[in-house]
Structures are given as C-alpha cells and as structure tokens.
Protein backbone atom coordinates (compact mmCIF):
# COMPACT_ATOMS: atom_id res chain seq x y z
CA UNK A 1 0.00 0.00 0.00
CA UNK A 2 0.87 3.67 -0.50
CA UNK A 3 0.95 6.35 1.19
CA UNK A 4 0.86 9.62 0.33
CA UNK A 5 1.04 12.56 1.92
CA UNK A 6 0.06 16.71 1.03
CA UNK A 7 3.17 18.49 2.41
CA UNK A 8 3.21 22.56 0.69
CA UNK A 9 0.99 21.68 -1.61
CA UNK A 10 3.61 18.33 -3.02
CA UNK A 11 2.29 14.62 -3.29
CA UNK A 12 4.77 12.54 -1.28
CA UNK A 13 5.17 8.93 -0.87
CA UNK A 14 5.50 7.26 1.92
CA UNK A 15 7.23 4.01 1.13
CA UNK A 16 10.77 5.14 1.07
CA UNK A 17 10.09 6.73 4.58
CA UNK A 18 8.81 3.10 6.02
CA UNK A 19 11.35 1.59 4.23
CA UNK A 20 14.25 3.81 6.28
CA UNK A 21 12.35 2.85 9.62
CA UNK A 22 12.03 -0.89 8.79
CA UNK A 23 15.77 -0.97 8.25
CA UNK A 24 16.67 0.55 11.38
CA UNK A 25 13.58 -1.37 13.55
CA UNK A 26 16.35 -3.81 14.34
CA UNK A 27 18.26 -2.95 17.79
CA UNK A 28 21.43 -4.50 16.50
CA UNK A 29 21.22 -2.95 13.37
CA UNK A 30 20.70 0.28 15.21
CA UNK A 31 23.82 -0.57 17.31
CA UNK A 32 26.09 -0.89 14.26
CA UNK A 33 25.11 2.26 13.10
CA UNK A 34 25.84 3.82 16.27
CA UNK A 35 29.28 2.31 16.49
CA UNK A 36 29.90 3.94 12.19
CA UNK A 37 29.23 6.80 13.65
CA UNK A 38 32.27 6.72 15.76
CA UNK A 39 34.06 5.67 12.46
CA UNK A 40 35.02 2.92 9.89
CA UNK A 41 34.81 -0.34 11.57
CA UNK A 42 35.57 -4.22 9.95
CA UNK A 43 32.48 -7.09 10.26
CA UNK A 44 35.24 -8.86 12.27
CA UNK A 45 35.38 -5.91 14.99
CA UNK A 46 31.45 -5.58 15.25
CA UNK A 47 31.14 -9.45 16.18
CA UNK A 48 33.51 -8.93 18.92
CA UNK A 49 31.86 -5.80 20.25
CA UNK A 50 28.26 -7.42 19.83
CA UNK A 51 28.77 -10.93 20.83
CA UNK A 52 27.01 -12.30 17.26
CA UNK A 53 27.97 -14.73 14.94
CA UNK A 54 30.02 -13.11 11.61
CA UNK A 55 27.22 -14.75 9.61
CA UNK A 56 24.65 -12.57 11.33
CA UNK A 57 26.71 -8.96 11.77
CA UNK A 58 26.58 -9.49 7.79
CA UNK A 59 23.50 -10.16 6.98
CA UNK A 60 22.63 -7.21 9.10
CA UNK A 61 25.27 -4.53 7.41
CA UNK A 62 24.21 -5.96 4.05
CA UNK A 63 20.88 -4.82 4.94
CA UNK A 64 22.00 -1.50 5.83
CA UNK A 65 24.31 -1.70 2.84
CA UNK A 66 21.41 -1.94 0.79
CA UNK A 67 19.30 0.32 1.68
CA UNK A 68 22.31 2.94 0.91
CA UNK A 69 22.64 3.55 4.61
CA UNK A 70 26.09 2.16 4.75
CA UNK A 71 29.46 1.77 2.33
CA UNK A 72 32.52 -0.73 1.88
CA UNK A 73 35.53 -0.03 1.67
CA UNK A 74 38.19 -2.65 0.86
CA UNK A 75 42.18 -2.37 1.63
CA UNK A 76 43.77 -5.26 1.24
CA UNK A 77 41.33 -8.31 2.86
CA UNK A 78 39.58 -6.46 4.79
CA UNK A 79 36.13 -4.36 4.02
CA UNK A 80 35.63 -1.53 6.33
CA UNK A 81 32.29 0.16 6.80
CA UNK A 82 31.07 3.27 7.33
CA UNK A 83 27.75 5.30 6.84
CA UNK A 84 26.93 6.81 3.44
CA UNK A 85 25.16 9.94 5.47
CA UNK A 86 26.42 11.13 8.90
CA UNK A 87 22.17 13.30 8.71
CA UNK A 88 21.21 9.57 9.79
CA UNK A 89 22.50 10.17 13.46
CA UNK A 90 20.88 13.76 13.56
CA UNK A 91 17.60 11.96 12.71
CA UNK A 92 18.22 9.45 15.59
CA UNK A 93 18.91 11.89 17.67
CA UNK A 94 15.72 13.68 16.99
CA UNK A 95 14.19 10.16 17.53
CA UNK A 96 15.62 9.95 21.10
CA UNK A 97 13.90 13.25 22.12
CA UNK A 98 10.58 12.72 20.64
CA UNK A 99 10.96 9.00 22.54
CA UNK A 100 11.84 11.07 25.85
CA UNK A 101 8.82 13.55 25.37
CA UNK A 102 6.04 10.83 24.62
CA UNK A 103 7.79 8.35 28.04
CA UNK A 104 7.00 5.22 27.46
CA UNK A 105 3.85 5.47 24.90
CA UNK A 106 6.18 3.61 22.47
CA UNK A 107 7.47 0.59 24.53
CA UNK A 108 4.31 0.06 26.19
CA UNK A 109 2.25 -0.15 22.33
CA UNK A 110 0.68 -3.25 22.33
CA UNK A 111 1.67 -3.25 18.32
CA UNK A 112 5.44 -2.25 18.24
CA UNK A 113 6.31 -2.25 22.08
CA UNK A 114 9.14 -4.26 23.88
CA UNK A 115 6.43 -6.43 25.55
CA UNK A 116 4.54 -7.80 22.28
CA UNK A 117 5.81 -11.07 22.66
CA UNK A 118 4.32 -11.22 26.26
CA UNK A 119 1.30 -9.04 26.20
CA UNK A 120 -1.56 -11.75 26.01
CA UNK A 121 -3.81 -11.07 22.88
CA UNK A 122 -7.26 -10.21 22.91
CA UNK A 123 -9.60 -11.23 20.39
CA UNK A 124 -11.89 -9.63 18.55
CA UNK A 125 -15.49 -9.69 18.11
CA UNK A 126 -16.73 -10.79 15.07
C-alpha cells in the first residue's frame, strides 16, 4: 500500500520513509550504526563488540548496505564500513527526544512495544 502525503501543496510517498524505519527497527542494526558513527569499523570488529555470529553482523550490514545507509571499503582483505550519510544520526537523535517527550507510549504499544511477545492477545469480536 501507499501512502501519500500533502506536504506545501507536493504529493509525497511514503514508502521510502517506512522503508528507512524498517531498516533501522532492528536494535542490532541500530547498534552498528551507532558504532559507524564513531568511524570505519571491519564485520570482524562488530562481532567482537556485539557478541554475534560473523554470519549474522553481515546479513545485518548488508541490509543497511542496501538500503544505501552504509558503504565498503576494501584495503587489502579487509572491508571496512562506514555510513553513506552522517544526517542519519541527527535523525536518531531527533528520535531519542521525541521517545523522551512521549515516556513510554512507544514501549508500552501493544503493536510495536518491547512487551509484544508477552502481552496476552485479545480477540476480537466478530
């Protein structure tokens, strides 16, 4: 489905905009963005710092990779990352005050939230 959306008078889709937020819905994908922010880093280093199998670190930056969030670099044998646009961690920053002004609306969602996977589900009447 599309969405679009009147902003100054412009028709603007949506689905590039849910397709930036599903990419970075992931907490370790939002971690490995946090560490490129600090700098260039190997797949090698980021399974040390996160405790994950290589296999899964690069699955993850080839996600990011491919939604143009994050670049290779190789020298020699080695690929080093880093992101494609540093205006990614001024949007999460934004993120982390609009999460401080609405408390804990967000992790308590019954949808989205942190407790999904617990929160017992209620049916519907028909």
């Amino acid at each position: 489905m599309t969405i679009t959306h009147s902003v100054a008078g412009a028709c603007v889709r949506l689905d590039p905009a849910a397709a930036l937020f599903h990419s970075l819905s992931d907490q370790t994908r939002l971690s490995i963005v946090k560490r490129m922010a600090g700098g260039e880093v190997r797949v090698s280093d980021l399974t040390g710092e996160l405790g994950l199998a290589q296999s899964t670190v690069s699955a993850h930056v080839a996600c990011l990779r491919d939604c143009g969030l994050v670049e290779g670099r190789v020298q020699g044998r080695s690929v080093y990352y880093s992101l494609t646009r540093p205006e990614l961690m001024d949007m999460l920053a934004a993120a982390e005050v609009l999460l401080a002004a609405t408390g804990n609306a967000v992790s308590l969602c019954p949808n989205y939230g942190s407790d999904r996977a617990t929160a017992p589900m209620v049916k519907e009447d028909a």
